[in-house]
C-alpha atoms as a PDB file:
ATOM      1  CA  UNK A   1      25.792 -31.007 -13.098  1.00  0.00           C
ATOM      2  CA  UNK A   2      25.481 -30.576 -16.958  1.00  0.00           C
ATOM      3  CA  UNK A   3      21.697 -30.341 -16.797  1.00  0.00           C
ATOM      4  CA  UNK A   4      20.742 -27.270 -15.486  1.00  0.00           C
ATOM      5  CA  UNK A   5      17.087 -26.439 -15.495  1.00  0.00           C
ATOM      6  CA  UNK A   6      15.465 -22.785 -17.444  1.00  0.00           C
ATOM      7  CA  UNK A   7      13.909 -21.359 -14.891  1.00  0.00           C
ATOM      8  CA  UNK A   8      15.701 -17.941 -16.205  1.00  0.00           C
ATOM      9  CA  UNK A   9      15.219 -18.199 -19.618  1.00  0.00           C
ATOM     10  CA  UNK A  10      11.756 -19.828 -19.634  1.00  0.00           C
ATOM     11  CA  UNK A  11      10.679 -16.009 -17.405  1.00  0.00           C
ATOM     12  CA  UNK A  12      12.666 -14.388 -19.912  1.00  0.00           C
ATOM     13  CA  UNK A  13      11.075 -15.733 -22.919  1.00  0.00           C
ATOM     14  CA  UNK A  14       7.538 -15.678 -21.011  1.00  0.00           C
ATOM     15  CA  UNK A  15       8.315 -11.721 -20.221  1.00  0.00           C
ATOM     16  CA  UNK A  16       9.086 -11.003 -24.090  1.00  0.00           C
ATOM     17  CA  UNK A  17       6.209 -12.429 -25.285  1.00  0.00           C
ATOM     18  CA  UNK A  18       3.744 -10.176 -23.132  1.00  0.00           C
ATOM     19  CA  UNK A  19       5.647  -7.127 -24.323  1.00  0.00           C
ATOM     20  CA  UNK A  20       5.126  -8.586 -27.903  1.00  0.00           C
ATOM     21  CA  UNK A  21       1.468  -9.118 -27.693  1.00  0.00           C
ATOM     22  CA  UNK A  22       0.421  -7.340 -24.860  1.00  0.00           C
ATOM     23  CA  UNK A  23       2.296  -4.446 -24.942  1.00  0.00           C
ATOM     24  CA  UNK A  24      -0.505  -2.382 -25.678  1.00  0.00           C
ATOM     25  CA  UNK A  25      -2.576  -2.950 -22.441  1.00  0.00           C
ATOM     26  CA  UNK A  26       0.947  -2.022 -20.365  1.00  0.00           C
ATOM     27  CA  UNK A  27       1.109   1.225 -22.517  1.00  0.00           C
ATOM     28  CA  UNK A  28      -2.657   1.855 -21.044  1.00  0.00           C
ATOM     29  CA  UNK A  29      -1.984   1.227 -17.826  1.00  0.00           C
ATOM     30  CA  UNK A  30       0.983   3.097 -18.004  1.00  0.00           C
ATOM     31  CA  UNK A  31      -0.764   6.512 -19.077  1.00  0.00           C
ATOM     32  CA  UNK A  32      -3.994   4.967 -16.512  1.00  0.00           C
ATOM     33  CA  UNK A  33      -1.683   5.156 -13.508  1.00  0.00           C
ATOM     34  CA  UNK A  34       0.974   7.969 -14.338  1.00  0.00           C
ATOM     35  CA  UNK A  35      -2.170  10.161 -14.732  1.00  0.00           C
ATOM     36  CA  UNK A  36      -3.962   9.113 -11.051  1.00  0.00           C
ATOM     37  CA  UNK A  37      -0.157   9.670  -9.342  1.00  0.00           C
ATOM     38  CA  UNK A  38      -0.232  13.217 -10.814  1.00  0.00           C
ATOM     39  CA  UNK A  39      -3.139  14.097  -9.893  1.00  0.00           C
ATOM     40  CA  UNK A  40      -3.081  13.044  -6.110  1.00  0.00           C
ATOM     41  CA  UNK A  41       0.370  14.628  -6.268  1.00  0.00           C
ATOM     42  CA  UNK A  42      -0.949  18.145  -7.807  1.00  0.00           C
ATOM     43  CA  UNK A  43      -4.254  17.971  -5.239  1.00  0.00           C
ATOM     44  CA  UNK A  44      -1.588  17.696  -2.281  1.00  0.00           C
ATOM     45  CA  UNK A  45       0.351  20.056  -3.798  1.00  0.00           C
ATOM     46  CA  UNK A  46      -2.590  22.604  -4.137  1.00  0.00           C
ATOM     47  CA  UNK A  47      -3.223  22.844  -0.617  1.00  0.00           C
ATOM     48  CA  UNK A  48      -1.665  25.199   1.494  1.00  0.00           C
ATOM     49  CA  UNK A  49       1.203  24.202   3.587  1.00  0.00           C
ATOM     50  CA  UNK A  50       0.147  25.428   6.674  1.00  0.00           C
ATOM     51  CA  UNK A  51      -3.892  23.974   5.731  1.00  0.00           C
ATOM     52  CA  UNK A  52      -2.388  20.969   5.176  1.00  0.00           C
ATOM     53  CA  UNK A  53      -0.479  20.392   8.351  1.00  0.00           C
ATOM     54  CA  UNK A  54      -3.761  21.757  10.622  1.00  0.00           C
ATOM     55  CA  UNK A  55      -5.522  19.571   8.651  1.00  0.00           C
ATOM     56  CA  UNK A  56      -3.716  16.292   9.551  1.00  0.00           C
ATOM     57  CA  UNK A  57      -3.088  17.787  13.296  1.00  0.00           C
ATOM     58  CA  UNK A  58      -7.015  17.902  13.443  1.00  0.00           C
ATOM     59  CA  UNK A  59      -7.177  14.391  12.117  1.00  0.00           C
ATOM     60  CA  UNK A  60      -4.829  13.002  14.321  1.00  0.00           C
ATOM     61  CA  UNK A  61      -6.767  14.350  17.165  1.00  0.00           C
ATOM     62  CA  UNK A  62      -9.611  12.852  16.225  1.00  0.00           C
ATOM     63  CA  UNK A  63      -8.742   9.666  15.653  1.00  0.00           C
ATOM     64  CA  UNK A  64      -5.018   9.297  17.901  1.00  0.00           C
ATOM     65  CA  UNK A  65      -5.616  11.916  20.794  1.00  0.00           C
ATOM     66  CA  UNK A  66      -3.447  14.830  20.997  1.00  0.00           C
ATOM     67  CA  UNK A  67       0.172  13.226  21.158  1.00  0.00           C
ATOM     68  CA  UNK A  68      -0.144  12.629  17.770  1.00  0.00           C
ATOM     69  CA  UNK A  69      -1.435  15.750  16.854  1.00  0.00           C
ATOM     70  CA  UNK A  70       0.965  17.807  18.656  1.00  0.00           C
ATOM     71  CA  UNK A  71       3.730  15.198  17.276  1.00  0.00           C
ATOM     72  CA  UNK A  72       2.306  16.587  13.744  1.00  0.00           C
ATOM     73  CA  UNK A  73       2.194  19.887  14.507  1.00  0.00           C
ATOM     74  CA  UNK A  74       5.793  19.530  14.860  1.00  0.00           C
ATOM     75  CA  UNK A  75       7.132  16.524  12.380  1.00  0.00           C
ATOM     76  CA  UNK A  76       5.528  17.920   9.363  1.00  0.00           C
ATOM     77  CA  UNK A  77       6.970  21.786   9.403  1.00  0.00           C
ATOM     78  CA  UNK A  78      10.400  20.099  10.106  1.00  0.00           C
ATOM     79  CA  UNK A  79       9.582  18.188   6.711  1.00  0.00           C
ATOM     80  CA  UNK A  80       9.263  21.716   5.432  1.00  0.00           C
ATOM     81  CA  UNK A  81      12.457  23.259   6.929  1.00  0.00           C
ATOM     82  CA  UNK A  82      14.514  20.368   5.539  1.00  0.00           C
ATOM     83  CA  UNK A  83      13.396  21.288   1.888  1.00  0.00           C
ATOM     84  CA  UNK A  84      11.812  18.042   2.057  1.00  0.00           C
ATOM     85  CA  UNK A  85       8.024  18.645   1.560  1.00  0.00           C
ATOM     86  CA  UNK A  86       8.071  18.324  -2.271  1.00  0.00           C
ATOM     87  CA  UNK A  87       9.850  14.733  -1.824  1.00  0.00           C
ATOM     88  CA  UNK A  88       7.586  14.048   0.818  1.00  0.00           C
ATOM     89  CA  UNK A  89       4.543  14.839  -1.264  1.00  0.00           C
ATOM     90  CA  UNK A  90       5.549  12.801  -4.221  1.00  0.00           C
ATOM     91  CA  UNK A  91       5.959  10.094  -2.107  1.00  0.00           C
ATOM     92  CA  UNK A  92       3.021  10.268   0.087  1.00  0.00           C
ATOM     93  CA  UNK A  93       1.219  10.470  -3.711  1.00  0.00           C
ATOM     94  CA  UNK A  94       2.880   7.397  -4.886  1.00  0.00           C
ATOM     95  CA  UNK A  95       1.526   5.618  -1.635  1.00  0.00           C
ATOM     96  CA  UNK A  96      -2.065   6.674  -1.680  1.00  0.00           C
ATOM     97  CA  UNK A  97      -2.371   5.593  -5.580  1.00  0.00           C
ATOM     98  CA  UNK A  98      -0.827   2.187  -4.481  1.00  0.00           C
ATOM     99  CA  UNK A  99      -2.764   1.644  -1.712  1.00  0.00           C
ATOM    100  CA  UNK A 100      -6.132   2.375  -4.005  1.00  0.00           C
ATOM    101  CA  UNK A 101      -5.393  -0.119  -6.233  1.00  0.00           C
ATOM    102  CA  UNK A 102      -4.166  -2.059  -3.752  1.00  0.00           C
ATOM    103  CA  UNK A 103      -7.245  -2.121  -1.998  1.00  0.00           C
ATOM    104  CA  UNK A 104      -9.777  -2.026  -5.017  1.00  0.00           C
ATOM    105  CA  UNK A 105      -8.488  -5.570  -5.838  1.00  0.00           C
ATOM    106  CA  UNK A 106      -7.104  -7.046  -2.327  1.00  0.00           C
ATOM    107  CA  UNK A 107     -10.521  -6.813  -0.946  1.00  0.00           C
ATOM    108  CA  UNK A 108     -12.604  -8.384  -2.945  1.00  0.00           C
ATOM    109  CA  UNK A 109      -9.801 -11.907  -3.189  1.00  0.00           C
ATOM    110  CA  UNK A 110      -9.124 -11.753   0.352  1.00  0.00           C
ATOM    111  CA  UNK A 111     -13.346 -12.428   0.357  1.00  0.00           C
ATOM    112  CA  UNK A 112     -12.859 -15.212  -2.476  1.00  0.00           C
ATOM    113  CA  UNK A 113     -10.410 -16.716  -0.620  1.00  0.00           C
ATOM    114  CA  UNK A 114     -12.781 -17.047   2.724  1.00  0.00           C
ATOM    115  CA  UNK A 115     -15.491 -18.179   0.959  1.00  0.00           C
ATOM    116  CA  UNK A 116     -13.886 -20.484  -1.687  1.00  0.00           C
ATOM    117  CA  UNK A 117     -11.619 -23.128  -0.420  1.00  0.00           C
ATOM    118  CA  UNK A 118      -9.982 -23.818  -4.194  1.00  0.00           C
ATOM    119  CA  UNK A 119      -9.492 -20.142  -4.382  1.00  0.00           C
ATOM    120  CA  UNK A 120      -7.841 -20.384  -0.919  1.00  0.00           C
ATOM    121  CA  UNK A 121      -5.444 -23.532  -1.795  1.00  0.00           C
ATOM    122  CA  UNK A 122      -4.387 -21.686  -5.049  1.00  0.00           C
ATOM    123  CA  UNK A 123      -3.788 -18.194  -3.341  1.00  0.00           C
ATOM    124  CA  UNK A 124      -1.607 -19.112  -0.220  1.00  0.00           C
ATOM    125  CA  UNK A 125       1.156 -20.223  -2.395  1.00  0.00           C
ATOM    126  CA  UNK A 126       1.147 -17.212  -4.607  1.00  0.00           C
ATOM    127  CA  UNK A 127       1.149 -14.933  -1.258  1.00  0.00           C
ATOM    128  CA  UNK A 128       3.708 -16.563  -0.277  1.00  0.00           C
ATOM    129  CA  UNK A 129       5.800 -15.975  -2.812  1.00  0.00           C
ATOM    130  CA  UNK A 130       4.953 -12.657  -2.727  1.00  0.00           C
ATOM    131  CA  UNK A 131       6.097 -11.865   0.645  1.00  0.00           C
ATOM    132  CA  UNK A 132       9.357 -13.957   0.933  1.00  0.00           C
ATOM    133  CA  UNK A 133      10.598 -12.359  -2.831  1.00  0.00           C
ATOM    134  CA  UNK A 134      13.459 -10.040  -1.836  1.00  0.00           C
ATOM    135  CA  UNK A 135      12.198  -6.322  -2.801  1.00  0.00           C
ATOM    136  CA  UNK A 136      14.556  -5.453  -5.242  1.00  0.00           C
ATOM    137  CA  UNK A 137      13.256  -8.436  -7.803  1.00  0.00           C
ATOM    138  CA  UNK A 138       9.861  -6.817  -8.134  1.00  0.00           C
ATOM    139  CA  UNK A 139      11.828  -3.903  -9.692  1.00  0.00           C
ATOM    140  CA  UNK A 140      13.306  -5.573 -12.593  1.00  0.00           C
ATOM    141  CA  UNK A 141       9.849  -6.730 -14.178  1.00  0.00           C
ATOM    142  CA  UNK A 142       8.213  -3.388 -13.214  1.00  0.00           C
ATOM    143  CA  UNK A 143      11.252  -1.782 -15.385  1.00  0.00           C
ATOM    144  CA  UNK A 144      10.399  -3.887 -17.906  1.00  0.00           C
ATOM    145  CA  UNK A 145       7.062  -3.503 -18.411  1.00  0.00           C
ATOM    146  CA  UNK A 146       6.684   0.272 -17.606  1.00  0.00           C
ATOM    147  CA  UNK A 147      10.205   1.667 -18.115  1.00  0.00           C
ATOM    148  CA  UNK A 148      11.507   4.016 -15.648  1.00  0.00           C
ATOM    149  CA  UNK A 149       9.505   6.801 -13.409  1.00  0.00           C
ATOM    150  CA  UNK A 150       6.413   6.835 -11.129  1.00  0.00           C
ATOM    151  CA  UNK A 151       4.561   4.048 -12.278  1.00  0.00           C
ATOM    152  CA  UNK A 152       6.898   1.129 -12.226  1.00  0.00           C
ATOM    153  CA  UNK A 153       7.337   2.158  -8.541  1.00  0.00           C
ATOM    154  CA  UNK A 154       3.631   2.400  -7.920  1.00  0.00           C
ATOM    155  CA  UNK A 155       3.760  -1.362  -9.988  1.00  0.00           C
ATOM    156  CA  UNK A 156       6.275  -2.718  -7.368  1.00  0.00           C
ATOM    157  CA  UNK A 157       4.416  -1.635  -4.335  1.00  0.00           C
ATOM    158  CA  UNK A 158       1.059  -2.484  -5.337  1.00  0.00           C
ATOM    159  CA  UNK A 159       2.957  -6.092  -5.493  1.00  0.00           C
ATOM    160  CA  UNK A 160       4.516  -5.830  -2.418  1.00  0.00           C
ATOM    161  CA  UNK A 161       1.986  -4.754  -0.405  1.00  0.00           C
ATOM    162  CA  UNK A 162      -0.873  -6.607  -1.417  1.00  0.00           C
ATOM    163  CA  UNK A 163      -0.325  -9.983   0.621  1.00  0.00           C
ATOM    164  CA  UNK A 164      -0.913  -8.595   3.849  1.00  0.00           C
ATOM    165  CA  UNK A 165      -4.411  -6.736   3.066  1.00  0.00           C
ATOM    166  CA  UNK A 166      -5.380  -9.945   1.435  1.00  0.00           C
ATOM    167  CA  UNK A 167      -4.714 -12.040   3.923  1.00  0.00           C
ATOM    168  CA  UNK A 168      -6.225  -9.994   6.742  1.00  0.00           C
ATOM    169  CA  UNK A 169      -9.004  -9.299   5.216  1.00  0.00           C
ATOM    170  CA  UNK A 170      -9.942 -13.411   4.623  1.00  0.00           C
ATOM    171  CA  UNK A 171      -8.747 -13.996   7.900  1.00  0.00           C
ATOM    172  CA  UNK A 172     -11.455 -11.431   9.352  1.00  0.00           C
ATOM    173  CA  UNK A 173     -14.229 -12.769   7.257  1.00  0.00           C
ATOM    174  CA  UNK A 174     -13.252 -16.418   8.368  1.00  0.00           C
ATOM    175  CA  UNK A 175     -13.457 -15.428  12.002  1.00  0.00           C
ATOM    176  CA  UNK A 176     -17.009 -13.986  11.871  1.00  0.00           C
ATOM    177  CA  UNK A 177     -19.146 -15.959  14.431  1.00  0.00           C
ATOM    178  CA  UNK A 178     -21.459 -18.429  12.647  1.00  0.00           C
ATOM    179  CA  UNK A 179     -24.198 -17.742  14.818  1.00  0.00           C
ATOM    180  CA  UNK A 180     -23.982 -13.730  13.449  1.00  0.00           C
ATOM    181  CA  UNK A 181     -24.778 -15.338  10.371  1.00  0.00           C
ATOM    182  CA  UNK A 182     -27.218 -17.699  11.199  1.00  0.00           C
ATOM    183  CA  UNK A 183     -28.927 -14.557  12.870  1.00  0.00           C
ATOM    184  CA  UNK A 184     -28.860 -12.933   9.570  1.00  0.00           C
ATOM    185  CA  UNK A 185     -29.898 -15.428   7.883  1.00  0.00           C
ATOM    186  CA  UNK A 186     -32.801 -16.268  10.130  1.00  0.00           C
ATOM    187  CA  UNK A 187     -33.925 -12.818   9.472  1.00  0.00           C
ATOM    188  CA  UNK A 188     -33.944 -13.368   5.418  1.00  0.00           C
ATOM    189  CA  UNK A 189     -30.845 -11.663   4.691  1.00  0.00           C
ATOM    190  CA  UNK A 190     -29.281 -12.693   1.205  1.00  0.00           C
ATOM    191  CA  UNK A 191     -25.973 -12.991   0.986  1.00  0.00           C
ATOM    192  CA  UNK A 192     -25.059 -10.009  -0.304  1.00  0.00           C
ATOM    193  CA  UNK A 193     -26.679  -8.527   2.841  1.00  0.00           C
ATOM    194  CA  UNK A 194     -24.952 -10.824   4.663  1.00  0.00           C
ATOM    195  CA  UNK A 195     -21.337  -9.749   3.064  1.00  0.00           C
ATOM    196  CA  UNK A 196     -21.825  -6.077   3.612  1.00  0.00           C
ATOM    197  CA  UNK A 197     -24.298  -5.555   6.910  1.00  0.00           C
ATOM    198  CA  UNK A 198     -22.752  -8.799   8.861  1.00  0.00           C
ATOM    199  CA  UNK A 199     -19.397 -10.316   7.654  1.00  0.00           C
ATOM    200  CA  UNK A 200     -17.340  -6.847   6.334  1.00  0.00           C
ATOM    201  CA  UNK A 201     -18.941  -4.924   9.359  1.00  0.00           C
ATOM    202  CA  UNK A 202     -17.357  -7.692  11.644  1.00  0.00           C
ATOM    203  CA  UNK A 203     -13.978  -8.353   9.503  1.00  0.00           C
ATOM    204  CA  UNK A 204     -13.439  -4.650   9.764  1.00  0.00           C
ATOM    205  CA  UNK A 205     -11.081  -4.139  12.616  1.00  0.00           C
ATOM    206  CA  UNK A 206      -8.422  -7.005  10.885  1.00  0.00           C
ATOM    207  CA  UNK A 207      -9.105  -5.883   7.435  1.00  0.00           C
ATOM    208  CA  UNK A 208      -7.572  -1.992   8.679  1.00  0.00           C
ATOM    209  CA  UNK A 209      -4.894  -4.444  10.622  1.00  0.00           C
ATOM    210  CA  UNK A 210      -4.385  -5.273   7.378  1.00  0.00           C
ATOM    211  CA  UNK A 211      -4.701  -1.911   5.559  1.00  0.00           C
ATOM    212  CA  UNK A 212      -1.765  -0.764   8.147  1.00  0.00           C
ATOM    213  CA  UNK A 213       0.821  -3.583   7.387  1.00  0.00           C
ATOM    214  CA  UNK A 214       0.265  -2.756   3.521  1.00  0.00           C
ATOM    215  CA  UNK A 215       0.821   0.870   4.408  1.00  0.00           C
ATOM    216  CA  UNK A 216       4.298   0.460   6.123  1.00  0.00           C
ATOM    217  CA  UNK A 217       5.690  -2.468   3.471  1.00  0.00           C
ATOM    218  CA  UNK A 218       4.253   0.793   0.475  1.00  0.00           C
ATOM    219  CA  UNK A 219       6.289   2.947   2.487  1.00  0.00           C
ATOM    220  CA  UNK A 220       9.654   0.980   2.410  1.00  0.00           C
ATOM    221  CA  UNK A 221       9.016  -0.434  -1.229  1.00  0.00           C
ATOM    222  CA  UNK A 222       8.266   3.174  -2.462  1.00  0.00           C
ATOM    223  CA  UNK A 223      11.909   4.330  -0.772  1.00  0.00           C
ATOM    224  CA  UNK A 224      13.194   1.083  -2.932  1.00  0.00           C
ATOM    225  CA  UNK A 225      11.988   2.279  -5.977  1.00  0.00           C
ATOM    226  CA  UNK A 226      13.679   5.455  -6.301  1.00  0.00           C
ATOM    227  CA  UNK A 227      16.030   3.199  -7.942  1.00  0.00           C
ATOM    228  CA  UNK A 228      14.077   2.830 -10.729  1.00  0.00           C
ATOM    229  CA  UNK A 229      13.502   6.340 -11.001  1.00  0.00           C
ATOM    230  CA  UNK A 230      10.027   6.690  -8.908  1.00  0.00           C
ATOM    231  CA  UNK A 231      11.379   9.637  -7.237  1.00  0.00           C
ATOM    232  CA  UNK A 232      10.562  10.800  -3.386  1.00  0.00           C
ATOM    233  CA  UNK A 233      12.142  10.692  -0.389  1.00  0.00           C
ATOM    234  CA  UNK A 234      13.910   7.632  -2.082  1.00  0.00           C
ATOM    235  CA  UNK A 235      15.964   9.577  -4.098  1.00  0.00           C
ATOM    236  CA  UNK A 236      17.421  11.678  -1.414  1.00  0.00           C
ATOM    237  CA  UNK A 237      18.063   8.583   0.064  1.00  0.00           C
ATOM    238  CA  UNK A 238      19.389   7.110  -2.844  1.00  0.00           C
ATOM    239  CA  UNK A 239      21.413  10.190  -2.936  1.00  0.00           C
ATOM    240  CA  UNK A 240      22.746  10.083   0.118  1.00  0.00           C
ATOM    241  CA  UNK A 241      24.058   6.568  -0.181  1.00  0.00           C
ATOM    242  CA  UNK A 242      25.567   6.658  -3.625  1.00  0.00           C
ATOM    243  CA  UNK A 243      27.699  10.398  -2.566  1.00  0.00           C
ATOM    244  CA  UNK A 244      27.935   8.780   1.129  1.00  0.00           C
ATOM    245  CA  UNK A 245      26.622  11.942   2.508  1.00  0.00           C
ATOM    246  CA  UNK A 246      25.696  10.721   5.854  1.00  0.00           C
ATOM    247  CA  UNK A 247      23.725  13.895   6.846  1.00  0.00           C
ATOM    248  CA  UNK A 248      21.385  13.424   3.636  1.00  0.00           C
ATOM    249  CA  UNK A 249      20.429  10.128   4.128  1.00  0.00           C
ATOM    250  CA  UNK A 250      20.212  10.666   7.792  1.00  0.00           C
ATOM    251  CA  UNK A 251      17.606  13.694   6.950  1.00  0.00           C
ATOM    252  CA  UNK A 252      15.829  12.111   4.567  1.00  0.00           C
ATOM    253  CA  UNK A 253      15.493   8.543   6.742  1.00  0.00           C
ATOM    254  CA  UNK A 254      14.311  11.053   9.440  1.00  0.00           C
ATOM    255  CA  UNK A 255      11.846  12.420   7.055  1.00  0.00           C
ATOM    256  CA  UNK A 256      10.292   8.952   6.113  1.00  0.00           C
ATOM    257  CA  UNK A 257      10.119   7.960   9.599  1.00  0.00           C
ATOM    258  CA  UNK A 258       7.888  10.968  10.487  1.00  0.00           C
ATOM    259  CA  UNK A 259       5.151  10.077   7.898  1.00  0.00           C
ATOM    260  CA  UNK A 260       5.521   6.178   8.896  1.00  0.00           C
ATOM    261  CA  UNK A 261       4.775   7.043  12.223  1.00  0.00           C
ATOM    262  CA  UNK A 262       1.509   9.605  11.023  1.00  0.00           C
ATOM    263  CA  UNK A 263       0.306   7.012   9.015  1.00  0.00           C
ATOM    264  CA  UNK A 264       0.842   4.000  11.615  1.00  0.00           C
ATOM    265  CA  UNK A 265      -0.790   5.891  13.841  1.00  0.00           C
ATOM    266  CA  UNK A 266      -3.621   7.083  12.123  1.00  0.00           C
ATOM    267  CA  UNK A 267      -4.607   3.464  10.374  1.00  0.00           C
ATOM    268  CA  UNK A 268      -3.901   1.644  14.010  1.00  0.00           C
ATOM    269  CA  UNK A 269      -6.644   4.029  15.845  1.00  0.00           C
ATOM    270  CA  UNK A 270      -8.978   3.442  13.158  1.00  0.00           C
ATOM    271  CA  UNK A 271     -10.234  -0.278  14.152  1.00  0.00           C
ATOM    272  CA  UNK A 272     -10.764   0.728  18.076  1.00  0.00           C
ATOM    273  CA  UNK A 273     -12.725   3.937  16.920  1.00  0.00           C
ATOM    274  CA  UNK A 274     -15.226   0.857  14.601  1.00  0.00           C
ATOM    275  CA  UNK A 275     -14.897  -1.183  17.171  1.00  0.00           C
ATOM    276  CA  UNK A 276     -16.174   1.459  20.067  1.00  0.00           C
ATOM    277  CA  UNK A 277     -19.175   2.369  18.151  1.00  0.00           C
ATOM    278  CA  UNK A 278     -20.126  -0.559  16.444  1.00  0.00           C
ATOM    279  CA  UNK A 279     -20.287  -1.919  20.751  1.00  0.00           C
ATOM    280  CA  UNK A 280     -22.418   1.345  21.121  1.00  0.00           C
END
């Protein structure tokens, strides 16, 4: 075929005129979001190894029972023995900024998208494409727009991880029993009070379904973008692969696989504990 159409060139051309006239609010964002990664990365840092791990052994008690509380007791000192607590801190820093953002904005269009049906229509597609775009592609504009380092990685997650969270969360206030809300409304609620004391109370349990699912895809995406510079357990990783040192890697995968299971764990017990005492 001699016609071939621009789809490349058109993104290209769209891409270098944002940088031209919008480079400004990327340069904010930029110093917004390097600044918030350092500073959940120094606060981790600040505490006390040993503080640290008996404080997430005490909060897997409490929310996962003792399994995975013993299970931290001994995952996260063999973190430390590996020499892999620094990596594991940047990391774990790069995922709670992400997942902030993540859920600052996910929230509040996942409840557009329940209670809009235009919103809705226009928002599938786009979460679609989202979630079916192969990983790596979300690192070239990232690069683009914020160089290399921390925040392009944080930039690729957020985008990677926000389709699930958005979609759980309209899915849980679409399945909130209309006679709930009739109740509330019966009783003169508004609908603000009808958002936050009926619907979100309700939609809880799917939107932390949801909150979990964006957790694990951070996780991965945030061992992706060690490419790109964001540091981490990705770049041991990384390391690993590109010298083919197969204990490395293997260390390092080990390493990621211990926090994925902490954090599974912790965000999967949260919607039974709601659950139990919202039935109490």
């Amino acid at each position: 075929m001699s016609f071939r159409i621009p789809v490349g060139d058109t993104i290209d051309l769209f891409v270098a005129w944002l940088l031209e006239h919008a480079g400004f609010i990327f340069s904010w964002l930029d110093d917004r979001i390097y600044s918030w990664v350092m500073g959940v990365e120094t606060l981790l840092l600040w505490i006390p190894f040993w503080l640290f791990v008996l404080g997430a052994a005490a909060l897997a008690w409490k929310l996962a029972g003792r399994g995975l509380a013993v299970f931290t007791l001994l995952g996260f000192p063999l973190i430390y023995n590996l020499g892999l607590w620094d990596a594991s801190v940047q990391t774990l820093s790069l995922i709670i900024t992400a997942q902030l953002i993540t859920i600052g904005f996910s929230v509040p269009l996942g409840i557009l998208m329940a209670k809009n049906d235009v919103v809705n229509r226009i928002m599938r597609p786009v979460l679609d494409f989202m979630q079916t775009m192969p990983a790596f592609v979300y690192l070239i504009p990232a690069v683009m727009f914020f160089s290399l380092g921390r925040v392009p990685g944080v930039i690729a997650t957020i985008i990677f991880a926000t389709p699930p969270m958005m979609r759980l969360t309209a899915l849980g206030i679409k399945q909130v029993p209309g006679d709930l809300i009739e109740a509330g409304q019966a009783f003169g609620s508004t609908t603000l009070q009808l958002l936050f004391k009926v619907e979100l109370l309700h939609a809880t349990p799917t939107i932390l379904a949801g909150l979990n699912q964006s957790i694990m895809l951070a996780l991965s995406m945030v061992v992706i973008a060690a490419m790109i510079g964001a540091g981490g357990l990705g770049s041991a990783v990384l390391r690993g692969v590109q010298r083919v040192q197969v204990g490395i890697g293997f260390e390092s995968g080990l390493v990621v696989v211990i926090l994925a299971i902490y954090l599974d764990r912790i965000t999967q017990s949260l919607g039974p504990k709601l659950e139990k005492q919202r039935s109490e």
